[in-house]
N, C-alpha and C. Protein backbone atom coordinates (compact mmCIF):
# COMPACT_ATOMS: atom_id res chain seq x y z
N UNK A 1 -1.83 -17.02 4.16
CA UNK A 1 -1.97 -15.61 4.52
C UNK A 1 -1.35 -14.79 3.40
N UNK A 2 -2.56 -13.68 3.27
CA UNK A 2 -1.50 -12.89 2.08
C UNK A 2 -2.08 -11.41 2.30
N UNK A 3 -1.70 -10.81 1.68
CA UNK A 3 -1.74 -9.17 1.96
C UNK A 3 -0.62 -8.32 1.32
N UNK A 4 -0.48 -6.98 1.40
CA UNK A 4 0.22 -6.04 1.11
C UNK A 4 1.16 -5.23 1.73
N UNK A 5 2.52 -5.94 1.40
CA UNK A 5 3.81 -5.17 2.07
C UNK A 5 3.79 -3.69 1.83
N UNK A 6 3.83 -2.85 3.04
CA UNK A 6 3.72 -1.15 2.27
C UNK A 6 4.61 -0.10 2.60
N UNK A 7 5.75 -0.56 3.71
CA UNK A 7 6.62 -0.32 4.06
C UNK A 7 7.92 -1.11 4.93
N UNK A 8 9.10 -0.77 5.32
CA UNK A 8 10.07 -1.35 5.66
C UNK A 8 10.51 -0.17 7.17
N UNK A 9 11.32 -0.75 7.81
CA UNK A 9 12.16 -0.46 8.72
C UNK A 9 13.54 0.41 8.32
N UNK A 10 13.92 1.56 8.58
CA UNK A 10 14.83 1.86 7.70
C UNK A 10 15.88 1.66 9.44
N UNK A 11 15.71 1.12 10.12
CA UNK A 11 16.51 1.09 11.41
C UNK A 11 16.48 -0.43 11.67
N UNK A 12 16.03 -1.42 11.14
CA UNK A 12 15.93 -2.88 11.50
C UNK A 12 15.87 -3.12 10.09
N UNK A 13 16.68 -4.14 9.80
CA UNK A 13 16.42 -5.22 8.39
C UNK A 13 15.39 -6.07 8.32
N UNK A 14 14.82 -6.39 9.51
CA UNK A 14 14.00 -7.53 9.88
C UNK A 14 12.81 -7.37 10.08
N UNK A 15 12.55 -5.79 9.71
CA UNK A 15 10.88 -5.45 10.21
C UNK A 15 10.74 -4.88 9.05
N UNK A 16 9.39 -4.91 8.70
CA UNK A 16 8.84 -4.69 7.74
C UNK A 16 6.89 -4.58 7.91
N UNK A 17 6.29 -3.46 7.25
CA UNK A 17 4.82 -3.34 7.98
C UNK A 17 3.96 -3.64 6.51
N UNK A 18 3.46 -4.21 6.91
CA UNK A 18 1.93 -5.03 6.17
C UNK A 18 0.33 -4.56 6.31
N UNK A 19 -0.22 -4.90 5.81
CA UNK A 19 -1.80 -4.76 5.82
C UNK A 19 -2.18 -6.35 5.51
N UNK A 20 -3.60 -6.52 5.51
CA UNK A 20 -3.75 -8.03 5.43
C UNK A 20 -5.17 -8.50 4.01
N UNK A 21 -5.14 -9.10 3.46
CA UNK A 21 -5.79 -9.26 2.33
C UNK A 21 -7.33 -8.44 2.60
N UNK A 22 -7.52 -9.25 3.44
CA UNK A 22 -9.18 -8.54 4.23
C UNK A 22 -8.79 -6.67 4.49
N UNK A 23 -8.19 -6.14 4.92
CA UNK A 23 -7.72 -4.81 5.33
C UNK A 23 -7.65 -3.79 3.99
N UNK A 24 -7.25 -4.35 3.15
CA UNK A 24 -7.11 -3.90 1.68
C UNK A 24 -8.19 -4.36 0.42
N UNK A 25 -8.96 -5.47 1.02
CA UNK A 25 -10.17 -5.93 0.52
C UNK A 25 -10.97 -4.63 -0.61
N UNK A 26 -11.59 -4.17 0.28
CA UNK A 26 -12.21 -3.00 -0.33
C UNK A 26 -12.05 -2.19 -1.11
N UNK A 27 -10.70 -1.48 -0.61
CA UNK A 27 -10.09 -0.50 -1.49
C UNK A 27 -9.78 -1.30 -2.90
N UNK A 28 -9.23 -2.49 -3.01
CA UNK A 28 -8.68 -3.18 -3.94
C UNK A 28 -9.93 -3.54 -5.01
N UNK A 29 -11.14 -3.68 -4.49
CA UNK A 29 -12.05 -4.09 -5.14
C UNK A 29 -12.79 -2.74 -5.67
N UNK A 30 -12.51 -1.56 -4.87
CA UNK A 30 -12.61 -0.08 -6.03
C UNK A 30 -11.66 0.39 -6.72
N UNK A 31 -10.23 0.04 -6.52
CA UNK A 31 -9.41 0.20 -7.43
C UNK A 31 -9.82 -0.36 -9.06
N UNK A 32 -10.03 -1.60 -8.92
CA UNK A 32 -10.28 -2.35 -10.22
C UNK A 32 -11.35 -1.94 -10.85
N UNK A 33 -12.22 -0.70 -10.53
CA UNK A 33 -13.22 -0.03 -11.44
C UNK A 33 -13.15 0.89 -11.50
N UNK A 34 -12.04 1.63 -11.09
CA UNK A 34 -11.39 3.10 -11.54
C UNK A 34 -11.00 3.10 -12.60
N UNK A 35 -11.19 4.55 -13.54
CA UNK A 35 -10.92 4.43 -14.66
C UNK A 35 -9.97 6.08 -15.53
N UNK A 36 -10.32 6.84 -14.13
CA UNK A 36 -10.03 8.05 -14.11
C UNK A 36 -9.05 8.49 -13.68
N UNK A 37 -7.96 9.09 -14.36
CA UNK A 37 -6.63 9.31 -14.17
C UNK A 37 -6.36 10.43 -12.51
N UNK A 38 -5.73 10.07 -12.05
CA UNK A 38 -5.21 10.86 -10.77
C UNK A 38 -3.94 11.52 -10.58
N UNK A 39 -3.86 12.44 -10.25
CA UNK A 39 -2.03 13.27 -9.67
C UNK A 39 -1.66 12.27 -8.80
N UNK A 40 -0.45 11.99 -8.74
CA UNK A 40 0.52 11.04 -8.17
C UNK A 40 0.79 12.06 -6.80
N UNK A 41 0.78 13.73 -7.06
CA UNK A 41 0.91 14.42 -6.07
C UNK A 41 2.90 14.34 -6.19
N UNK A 42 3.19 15.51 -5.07
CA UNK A 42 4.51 15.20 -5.61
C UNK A 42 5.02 14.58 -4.29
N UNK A 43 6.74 14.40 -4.82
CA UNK A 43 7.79 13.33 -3.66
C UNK A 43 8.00 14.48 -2.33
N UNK A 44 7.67 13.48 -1.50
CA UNK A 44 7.82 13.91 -0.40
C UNK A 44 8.88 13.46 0.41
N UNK A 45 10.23 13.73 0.41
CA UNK A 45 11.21 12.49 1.12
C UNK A 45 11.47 12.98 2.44
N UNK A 46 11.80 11.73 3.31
CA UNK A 46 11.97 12.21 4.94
C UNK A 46 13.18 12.56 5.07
């Protein structure tokens, strides 16, 4: 099993939230033919 860690628990050490290889499939497979620069946008902190 594999996939993409994309956040954490800031109230539990032990949790942590994922997506799953298939879930990110797609996007990942248009990422890799992007070629065109994007704004990062700015920090948003909670």
């Amino acid at each position: 099993v594999y996939g993409m860690v994309f956040a954490r628990s800031t109230s539990d050490a032990e949790t942590g939230y994922a997506l799953t290889a298939a879930e990110v499939a797609a996007d990942a497979r248009r990422a890799a033919a992007a070629t065109a620069a994007v704004d990062t946008g700015r920090l948003v902190a909670a």
